[in-house]
Protein backbone atom coordinates (compact mmCIF):
# COMPACT_ATOMS: atom_id res chain seq x y z
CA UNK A 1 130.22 94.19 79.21
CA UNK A 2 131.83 97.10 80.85
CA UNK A 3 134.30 96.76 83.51
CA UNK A 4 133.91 97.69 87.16
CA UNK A 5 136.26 101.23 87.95
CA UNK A 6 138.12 101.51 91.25
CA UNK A 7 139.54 104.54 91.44
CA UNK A 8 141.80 104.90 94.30
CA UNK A 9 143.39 108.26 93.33
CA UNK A 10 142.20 111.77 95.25
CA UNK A 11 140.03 109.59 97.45
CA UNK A 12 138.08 106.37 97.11
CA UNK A 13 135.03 105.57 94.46
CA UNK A 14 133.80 102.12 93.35
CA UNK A 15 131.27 102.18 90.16
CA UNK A 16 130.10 99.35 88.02
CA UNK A 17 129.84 98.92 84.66
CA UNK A 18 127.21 101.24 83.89
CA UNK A 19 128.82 103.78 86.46
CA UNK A 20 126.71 103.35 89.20
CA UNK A 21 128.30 104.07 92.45
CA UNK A 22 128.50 101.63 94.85
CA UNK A 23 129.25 101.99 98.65
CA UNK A 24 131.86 100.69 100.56
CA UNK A 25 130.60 102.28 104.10
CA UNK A 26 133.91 100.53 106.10
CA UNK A 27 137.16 102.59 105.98
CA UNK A 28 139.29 98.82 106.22
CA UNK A 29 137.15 97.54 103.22
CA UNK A 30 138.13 100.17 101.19
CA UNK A 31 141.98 99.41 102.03
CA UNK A 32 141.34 96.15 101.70
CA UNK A 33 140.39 96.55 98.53
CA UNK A 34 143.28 99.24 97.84
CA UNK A 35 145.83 96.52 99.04
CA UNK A 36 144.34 93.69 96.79
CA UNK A 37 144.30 96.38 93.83
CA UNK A 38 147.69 96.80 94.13
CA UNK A 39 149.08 93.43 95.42
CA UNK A 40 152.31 93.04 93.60
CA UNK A 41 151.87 90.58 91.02
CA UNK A 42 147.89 88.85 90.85
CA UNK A 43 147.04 87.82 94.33
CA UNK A 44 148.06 88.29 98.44
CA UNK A 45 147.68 86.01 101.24
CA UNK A 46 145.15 86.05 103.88
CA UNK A 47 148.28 86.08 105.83
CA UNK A 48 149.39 89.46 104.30
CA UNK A 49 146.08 91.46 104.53
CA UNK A 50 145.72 90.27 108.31
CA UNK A 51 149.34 91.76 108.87
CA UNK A 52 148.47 95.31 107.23
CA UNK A 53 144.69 96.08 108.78
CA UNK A 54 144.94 93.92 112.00
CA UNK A 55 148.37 94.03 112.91
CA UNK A 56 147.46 94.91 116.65
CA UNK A 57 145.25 91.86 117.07
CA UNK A 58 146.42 88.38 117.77
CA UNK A 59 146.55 86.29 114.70
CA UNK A 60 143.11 84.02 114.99
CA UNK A 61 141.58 87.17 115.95
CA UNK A 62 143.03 89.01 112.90
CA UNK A 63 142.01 86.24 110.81
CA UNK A 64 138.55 86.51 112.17
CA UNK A 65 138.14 89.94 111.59
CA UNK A 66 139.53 89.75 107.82
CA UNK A 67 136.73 86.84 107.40
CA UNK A 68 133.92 89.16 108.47
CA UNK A 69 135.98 92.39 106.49
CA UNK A 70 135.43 89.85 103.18
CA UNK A 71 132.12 88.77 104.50
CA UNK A 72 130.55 92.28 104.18
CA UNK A 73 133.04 93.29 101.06
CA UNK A 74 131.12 90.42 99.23
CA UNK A 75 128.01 92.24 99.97
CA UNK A 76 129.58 95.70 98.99
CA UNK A 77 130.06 94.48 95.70
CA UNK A 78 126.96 92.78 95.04
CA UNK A 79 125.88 95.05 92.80
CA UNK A 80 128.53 94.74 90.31
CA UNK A 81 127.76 92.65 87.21
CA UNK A 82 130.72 90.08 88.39
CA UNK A 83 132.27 89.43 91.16
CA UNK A 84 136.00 90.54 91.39
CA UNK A 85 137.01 88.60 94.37
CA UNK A 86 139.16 85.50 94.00
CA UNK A 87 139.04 83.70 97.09
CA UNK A 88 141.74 80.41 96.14
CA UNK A 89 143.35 78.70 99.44
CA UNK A 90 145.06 81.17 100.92
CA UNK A 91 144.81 83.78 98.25
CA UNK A 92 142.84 86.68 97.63
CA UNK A 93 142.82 88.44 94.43
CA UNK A 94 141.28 91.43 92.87
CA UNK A 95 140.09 90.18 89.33
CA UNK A 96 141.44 92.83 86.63
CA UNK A 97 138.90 91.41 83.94
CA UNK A 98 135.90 92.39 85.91
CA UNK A 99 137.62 95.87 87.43
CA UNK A 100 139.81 98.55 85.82
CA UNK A 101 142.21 100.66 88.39
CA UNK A 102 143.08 104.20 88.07
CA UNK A 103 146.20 103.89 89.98
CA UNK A 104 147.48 100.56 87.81
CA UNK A 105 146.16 102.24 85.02
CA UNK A 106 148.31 104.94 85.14
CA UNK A 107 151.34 103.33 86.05
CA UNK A 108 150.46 101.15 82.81
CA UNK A 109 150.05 104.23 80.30
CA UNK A 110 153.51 105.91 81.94
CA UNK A 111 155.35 103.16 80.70
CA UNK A 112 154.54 103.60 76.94
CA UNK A 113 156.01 107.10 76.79
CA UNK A 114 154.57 108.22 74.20
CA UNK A 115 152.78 112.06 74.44
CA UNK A 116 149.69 110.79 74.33
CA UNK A 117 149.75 107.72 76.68
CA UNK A 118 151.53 110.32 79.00
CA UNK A 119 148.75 112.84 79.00
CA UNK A 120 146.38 109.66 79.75
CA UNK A 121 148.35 108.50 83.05
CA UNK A 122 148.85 112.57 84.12
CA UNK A 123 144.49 112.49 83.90
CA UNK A 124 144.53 109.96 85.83
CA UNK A 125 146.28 111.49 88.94
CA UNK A 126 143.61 113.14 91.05
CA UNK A 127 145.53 113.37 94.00
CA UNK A 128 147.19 110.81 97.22
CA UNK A 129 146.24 107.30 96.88
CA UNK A 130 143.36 107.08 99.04
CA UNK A 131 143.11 110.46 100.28
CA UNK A 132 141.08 111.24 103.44
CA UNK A 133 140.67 107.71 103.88
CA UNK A 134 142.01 108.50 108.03
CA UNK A 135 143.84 105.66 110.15
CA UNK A 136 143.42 102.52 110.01
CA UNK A 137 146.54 100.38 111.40
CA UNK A 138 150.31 100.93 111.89
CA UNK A 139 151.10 98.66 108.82
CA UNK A 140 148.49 100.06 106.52
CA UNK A 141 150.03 103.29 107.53
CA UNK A 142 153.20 102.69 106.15
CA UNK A 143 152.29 100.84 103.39
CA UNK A 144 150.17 103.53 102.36
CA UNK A 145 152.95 106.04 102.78
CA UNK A 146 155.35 104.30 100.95
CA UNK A 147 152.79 103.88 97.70
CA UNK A 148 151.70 107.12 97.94
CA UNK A 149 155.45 108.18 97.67
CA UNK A 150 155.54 106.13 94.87
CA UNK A 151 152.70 107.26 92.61
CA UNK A 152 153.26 110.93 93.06
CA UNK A 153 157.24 110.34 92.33
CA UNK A 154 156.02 108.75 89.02
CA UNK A 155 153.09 111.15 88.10
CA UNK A 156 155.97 113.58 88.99
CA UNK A 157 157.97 111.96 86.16
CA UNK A 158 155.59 111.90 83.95
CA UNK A 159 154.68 115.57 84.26
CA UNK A 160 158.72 116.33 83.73
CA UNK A 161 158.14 113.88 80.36
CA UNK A 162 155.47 115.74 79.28
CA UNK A 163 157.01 119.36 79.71
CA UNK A 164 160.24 118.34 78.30
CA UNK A 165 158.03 117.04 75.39
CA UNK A 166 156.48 120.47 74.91
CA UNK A 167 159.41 121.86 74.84
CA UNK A 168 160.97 119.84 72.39
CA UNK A 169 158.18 120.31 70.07
């Protein structure tokens, strides 16, 4: 069975399997999702997502709101042949078996360095991370800021690995 695709990269666009588009109609789902996509290692606290989309709100009413936010992602992705949430304790996880990620995807093929996995990872960069996704919270704003610096400094490197590759040739 084919994987769901998030791709993050020149906007937002969730598809299952059979690349069917799915909605995600709330602007903080679709960070939410971003932010679990690219949680540094497997997983994030509850803690963590309530500090970077509810940062203004007190913290029972920040953990309320992420409650209902994973309430109503659940039904988002209900039409994906598994479901990629990992709700453990205090965790939440984005499951990589059942979703593929443009923007980890690339960062995977730009460390191979060969030509070829190269010109894979500079497809994949489409644009910002989330582009035209607006506000959402102070955090989210400067965590989003920060990756974003990120991923175009890298598909900036890999571009400069490519050309100097062509030029070598």
């Amino acid at each position: 069975m084919k994987r769901a695709r998030l791709e993050l990269l020149g906007g937002f666009r969730l598809s299952s399997g059979d690349g069917q588009a799915l909605d995600v109609p709330a602007r903080k789902n679709r960070a939410q999702l971003a932010g679990l996509a690219l949680a540094p290692g497997t997983a994030t606290t509850r803690d963590r997502l309530v500090g970077l989309l509810w940062s203004d709100r007190g913290d029972e009413q920040g953990r309320n709101s992420m409650r209902q936010a994973l309430v109503a992602l659940r039904k988002d992705l209900a039409g994906l042949a598994e479901n990629p949430l990992l709700l453990t304790g205090d965790r939440v996880a984005l499951d990589r078996r059942h979703v593929s990620v443009d923007a980890l995807d690339l960062l995977e093929s730009s460390v191979e360095g060969d030509a070829a996995a190269l010109r894979q990872a500079a497809s994949l960069y489409r644009g910002p991370l989330l582009d035209g996704l607006g506000s959402i919270d102070a955090a989210f704003e400067e965590w989003l800021r920060e990756a974003r610096a990120d991923l175009a400094t890298r598909a900036a490197r890999i571009l400069g690995n490519l050309a100097g590759m062509s030029e070598g040739a």
